[in-house]
PDB file of N, CA and C in Angstrom:
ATOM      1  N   UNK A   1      36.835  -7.138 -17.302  1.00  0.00           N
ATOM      2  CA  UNK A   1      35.872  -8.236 -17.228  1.00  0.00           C
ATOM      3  C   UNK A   1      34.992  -8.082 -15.987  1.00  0.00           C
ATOM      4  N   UNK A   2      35.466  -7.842 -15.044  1.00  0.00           N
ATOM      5  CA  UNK A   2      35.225  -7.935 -13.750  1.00  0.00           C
ATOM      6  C   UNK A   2      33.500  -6.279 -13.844  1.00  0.00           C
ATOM      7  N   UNK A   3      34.259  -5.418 -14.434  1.00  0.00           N
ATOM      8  CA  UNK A   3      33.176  -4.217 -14.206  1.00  0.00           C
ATOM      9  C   UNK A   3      31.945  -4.603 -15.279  1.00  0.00           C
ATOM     10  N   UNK A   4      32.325  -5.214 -16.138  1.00  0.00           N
ATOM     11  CA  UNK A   4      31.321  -5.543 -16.978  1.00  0.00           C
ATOM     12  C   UNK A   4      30.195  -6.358 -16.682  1.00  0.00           C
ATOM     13  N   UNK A   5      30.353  -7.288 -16.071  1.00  0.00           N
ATOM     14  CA  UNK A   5      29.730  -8.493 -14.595  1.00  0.00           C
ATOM     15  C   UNK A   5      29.289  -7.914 -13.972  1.00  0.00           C
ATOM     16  N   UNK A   6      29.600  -7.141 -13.507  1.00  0.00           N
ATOM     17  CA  UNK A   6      29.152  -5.767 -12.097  1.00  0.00           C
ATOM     18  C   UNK A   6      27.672  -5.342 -12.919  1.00  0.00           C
ATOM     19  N   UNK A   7      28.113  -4.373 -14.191  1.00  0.00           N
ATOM     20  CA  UNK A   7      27.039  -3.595 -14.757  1.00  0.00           C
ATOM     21  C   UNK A   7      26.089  -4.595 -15.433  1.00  0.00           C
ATOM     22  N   UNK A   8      26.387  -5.725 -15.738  1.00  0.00           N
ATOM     23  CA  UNK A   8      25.189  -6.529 -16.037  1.00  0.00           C
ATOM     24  C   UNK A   8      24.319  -6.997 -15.353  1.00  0.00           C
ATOM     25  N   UNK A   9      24.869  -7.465 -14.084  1.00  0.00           N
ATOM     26  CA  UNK A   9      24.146  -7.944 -13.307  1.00  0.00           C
ATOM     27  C   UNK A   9      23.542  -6.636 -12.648  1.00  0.00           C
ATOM     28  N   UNK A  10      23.762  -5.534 -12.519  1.00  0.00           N
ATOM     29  CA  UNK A  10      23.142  -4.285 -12.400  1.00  0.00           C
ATOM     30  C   UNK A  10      22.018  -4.141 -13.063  1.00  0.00           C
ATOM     31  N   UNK A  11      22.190  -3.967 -14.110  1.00  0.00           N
ATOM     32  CA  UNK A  11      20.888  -4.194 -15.483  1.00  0.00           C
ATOM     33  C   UNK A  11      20.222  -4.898 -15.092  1.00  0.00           C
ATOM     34  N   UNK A  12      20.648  -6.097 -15.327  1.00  0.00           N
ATOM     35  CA  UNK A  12      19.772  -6.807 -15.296  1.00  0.00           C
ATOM     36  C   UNK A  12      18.504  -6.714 -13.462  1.00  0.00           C
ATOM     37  N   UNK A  13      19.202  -6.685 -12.703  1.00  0.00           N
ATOM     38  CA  UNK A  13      18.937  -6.091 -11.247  1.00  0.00           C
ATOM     39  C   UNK A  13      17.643  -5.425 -11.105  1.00  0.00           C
ATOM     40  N   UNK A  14      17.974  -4.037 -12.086  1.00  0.00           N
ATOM     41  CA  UNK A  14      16.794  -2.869 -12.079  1.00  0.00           C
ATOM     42  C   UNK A  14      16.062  -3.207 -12.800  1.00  0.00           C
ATOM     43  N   UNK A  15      16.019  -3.821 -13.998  1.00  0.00           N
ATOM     44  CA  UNK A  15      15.056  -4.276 -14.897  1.00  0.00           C
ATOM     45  C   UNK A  15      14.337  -4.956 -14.016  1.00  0.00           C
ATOM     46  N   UNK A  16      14.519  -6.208 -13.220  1.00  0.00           N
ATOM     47  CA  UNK A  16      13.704  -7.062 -13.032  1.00  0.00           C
ATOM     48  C   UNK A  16      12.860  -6.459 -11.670  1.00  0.00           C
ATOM     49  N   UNK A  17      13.313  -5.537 -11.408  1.00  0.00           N
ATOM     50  CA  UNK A  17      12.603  -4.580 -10.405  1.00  0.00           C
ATOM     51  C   UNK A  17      11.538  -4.032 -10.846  1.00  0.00           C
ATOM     52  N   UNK A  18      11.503  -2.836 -12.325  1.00  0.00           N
ATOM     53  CA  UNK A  18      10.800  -2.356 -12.804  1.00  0.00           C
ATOM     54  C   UNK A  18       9.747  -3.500 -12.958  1.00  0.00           C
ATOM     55  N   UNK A  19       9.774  -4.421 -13.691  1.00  0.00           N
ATOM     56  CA  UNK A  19       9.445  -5.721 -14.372  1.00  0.00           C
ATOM     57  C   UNK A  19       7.775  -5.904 -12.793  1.00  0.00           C
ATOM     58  N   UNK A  20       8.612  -5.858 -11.787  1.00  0.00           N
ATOM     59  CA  UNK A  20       7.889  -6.567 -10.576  1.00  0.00           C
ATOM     60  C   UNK A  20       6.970  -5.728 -10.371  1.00  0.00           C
ATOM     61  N   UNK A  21       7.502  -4.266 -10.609  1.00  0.00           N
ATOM     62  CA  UNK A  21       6.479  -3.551  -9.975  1.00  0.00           C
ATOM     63  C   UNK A  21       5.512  -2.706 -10.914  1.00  0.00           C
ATOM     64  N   UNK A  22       5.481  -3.196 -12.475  1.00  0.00           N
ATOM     65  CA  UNK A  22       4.862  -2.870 -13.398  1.00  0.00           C
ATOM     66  C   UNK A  22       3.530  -3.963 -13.275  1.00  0.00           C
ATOM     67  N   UNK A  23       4.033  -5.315 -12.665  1.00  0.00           N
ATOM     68  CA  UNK A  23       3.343  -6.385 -13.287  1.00  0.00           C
ATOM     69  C   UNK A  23       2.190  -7.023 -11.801  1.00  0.00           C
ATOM     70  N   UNK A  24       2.529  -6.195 -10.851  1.00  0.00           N
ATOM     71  CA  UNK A  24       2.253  -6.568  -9.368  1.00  0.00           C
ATOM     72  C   UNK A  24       0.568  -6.402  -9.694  1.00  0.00           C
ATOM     73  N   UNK A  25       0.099  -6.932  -8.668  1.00  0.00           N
ATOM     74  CA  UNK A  25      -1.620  -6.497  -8.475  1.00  0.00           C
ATOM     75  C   UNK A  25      -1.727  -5.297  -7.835  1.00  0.00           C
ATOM     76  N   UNK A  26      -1.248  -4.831  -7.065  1.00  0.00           N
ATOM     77  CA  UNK A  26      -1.047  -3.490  -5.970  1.00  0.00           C
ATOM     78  C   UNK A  26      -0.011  -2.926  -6.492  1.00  0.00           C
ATOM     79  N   UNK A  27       0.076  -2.038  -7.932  1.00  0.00           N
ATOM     80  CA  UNK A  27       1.123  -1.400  -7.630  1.00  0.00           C
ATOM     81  C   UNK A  27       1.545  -0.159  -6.916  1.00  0.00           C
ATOM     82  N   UNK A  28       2.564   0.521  -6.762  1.00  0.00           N
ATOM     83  CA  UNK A  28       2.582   1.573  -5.931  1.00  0.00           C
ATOM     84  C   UNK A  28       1.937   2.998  -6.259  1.00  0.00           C
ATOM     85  N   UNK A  29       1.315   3.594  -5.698  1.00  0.00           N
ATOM     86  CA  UNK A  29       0.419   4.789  -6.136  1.00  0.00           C
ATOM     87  C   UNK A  29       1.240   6.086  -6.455  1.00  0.00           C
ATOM     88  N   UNK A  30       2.663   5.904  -5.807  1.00  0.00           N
ATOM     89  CA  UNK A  30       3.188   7.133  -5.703  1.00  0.00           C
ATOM     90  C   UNK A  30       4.141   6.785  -7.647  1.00  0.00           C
ATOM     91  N   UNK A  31       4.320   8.445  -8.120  1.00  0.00           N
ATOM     92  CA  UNK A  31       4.949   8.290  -9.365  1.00  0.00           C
ATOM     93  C   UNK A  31       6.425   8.804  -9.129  1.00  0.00           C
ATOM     94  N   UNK A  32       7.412   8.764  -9.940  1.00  0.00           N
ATOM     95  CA  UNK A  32       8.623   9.516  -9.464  1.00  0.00           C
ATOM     96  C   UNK A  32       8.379  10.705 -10.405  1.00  0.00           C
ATOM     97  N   UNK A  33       7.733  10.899 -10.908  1.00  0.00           N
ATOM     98  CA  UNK A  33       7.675  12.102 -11.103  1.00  0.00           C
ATOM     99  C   UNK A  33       6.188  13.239 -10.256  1.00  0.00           C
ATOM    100  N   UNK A  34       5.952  12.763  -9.376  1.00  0.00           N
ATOM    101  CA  UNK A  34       5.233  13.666  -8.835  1.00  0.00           C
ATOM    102  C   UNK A  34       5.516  14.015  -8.038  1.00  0.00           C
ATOM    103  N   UNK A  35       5.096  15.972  -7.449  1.00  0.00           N
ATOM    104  CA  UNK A  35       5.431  17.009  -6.897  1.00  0.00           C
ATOM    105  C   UNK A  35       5.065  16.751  -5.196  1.00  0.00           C
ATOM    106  N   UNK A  36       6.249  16.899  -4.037  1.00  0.00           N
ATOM    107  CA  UNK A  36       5.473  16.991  -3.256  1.00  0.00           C
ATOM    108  C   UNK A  36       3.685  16.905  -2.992  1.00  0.00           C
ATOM    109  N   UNK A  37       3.838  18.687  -3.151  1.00  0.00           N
ATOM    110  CA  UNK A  37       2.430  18.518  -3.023  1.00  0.00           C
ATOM    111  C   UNK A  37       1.718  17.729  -3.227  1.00  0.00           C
ATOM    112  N   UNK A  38       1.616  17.102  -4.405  1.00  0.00           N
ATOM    113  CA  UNK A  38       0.466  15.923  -5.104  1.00  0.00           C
ATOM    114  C   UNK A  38       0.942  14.423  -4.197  1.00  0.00           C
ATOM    115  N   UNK A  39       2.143  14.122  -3.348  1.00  0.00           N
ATOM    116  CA  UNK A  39       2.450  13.190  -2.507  1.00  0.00           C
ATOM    117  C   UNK A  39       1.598  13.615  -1.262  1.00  0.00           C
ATOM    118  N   UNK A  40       1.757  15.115  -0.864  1.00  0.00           N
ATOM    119  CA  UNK A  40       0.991  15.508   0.711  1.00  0.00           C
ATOM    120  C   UNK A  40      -0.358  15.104   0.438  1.00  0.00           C
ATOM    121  N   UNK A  41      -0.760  15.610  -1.049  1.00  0.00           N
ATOM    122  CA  UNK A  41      -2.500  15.685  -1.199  1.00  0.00           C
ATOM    123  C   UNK A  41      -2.513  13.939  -1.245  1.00  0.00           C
ATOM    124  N   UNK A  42      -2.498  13.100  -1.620  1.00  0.00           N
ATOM    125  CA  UNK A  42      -2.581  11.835  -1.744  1.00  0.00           C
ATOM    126  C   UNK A  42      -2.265  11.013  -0.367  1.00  0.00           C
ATOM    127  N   UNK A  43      -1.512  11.237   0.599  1.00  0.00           N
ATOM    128  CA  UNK A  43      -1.675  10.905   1.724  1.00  0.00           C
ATOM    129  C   UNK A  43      -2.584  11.281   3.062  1.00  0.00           C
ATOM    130  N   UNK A  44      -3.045  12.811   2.637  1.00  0.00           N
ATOM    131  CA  UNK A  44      -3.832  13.142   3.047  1.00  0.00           C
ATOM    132  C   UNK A  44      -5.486  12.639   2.845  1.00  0.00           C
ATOM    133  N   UNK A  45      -5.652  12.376   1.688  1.00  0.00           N
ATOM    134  CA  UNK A  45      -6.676  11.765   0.910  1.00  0.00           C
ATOM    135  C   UNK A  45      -6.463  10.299   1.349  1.00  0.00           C
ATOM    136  N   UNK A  46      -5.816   9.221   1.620  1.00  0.00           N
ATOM    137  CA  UNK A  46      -5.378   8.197   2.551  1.00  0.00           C
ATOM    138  C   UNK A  46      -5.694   7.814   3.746  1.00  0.00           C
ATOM    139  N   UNK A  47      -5.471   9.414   4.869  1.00  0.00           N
ATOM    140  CA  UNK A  47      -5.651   9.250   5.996  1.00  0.00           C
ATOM    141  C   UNK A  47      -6.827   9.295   5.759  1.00  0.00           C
ATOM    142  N   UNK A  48      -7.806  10.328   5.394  1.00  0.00           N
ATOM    143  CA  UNK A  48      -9.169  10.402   5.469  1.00  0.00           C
ATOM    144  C   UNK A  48     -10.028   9.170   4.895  1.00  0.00           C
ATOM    145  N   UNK A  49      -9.529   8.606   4.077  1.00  0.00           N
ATOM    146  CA  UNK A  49     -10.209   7.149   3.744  1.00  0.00           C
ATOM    147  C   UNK A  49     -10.020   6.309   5.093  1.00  0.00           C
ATOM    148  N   UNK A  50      -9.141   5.929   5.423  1.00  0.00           N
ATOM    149  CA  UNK A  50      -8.632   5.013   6.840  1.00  0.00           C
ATOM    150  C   UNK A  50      -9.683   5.522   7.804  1.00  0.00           C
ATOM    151  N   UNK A  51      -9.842   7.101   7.665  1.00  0.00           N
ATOM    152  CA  UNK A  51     -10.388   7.852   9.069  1.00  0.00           C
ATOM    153  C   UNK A  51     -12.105   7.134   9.034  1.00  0.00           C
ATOM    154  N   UNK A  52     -12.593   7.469   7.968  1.00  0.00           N
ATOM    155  CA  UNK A  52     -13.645   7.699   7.485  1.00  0.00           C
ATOM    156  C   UNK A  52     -14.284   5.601   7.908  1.00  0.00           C
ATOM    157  N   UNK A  53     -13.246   4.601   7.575  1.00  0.00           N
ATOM    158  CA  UNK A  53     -13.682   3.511   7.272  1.00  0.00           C
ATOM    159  C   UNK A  53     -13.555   3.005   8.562  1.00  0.00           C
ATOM    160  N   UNK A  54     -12.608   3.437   9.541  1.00  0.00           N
ATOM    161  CA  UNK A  54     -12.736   3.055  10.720  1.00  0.00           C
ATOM    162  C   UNK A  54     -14.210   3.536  11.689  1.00  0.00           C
ATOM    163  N   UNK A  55     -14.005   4.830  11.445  1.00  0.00           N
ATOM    164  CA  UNK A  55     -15.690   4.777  11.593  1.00  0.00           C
ATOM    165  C   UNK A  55     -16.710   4.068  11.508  1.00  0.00           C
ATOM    166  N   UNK A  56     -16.596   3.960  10.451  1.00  0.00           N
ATOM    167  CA  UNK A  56     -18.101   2.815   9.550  1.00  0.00           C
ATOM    168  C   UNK A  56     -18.037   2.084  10.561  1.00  0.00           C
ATOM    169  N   UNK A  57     -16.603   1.244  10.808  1.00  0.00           N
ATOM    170  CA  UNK A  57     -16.117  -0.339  11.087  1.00  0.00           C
ATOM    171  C   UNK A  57     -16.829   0.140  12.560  1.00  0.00           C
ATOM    172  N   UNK A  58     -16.668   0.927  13.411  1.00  0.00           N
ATOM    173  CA  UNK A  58     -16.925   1.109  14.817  1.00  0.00           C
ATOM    174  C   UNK A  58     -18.554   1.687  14.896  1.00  0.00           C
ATOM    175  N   UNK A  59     -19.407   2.265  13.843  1.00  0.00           N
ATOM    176  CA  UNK A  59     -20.800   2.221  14.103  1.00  0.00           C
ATOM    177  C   UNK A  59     -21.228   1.046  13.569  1.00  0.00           C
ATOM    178  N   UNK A  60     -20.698   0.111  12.873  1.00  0.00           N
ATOM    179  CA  UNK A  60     -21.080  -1.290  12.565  1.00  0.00           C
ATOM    180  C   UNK A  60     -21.118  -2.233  13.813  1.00  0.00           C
ATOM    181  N   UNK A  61     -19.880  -1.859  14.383  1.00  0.00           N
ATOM    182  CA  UNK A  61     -19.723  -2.960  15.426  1.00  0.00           C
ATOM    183  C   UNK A  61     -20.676  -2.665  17.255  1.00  0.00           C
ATOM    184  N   UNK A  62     -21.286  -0.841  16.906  1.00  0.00           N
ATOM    185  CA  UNK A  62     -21.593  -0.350  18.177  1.00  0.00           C
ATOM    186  C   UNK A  62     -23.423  -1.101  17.836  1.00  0.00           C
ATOM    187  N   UNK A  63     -23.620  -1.159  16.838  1.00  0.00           N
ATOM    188  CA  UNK A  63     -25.301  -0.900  16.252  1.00  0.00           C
ATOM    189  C   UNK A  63     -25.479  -2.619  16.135  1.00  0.00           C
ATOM    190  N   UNK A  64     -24.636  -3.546  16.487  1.00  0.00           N
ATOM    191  CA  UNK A  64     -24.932  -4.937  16.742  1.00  0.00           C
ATOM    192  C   UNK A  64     -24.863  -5.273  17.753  1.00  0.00           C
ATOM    193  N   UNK A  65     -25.476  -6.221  18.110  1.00  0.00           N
ATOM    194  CA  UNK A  65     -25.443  -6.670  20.055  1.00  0.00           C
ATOM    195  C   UNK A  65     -23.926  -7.687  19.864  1.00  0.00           C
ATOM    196  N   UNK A  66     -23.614  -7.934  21.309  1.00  0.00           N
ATOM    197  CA  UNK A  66     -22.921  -8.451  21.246  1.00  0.00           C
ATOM    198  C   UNK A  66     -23.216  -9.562  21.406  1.00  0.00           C
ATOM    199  N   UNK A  67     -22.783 -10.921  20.308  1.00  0.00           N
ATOM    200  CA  UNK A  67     -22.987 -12.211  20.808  1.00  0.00           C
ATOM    201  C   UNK A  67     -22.520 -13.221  22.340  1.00  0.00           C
ATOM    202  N   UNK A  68     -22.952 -13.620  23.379  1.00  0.00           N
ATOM    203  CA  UNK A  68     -22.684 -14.628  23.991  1.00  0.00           C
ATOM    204  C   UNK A  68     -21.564 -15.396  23.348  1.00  0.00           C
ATOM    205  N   UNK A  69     -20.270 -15.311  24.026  1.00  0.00           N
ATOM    206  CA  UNK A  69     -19.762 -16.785  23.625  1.00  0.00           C
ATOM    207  C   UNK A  69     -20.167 -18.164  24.010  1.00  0.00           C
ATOM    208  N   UNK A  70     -19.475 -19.235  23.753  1.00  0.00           N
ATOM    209  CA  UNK A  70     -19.853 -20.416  23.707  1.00  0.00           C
ATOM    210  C   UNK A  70     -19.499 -20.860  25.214  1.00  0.00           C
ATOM    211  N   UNK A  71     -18.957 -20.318  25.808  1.00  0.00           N
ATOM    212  CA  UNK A  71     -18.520 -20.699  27.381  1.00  0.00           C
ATOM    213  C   UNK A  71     -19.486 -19.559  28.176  1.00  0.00           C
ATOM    214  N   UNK A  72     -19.660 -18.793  27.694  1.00  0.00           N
ATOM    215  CA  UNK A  72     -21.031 -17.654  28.694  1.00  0.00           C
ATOM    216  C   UNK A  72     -22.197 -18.055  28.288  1.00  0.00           C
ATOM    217  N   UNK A  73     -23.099 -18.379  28.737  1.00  0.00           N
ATOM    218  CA  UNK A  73     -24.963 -18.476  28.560  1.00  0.00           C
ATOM    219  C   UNK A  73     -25.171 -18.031  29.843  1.00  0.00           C
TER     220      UNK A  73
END
């Protein structure tokens, strides 16, 4: 009785896992079936997005003046 309880609530466990992460808005990019490599190339492709947008974010923020706060005039 006792192992049977165990493995159901097991089941039931992973199912509702799969369930979460089938049904999420963000799901996870990585597959379990993919090769290293295609994990290195995809994080690599990651950093360079991050690299690339922080940029932007820092000639955006260099190419505006800086506002006065409300306690400096």
């Amino acid at each position: 009785m006792g192992n049977t309880a165990f493995f159901a609530v097991l089941i039931v466990l992973i199912l509702g896992i799969l369930y979460v992460m089938k049904s999420s808005d963000n799901p996870p990019e990585t597959n379990i079936h993919q090769t290293p490599k295609e994990y290195i190339e995809m994080v690599e492709k990651r950093k360079a997005e991050r690299i690339s947008a922080e940029k932007a974010q820092q000639q955006a923020s260099q190419g505006q003046p800086e506002k006065p706060s409300e306690t400096q005039r």
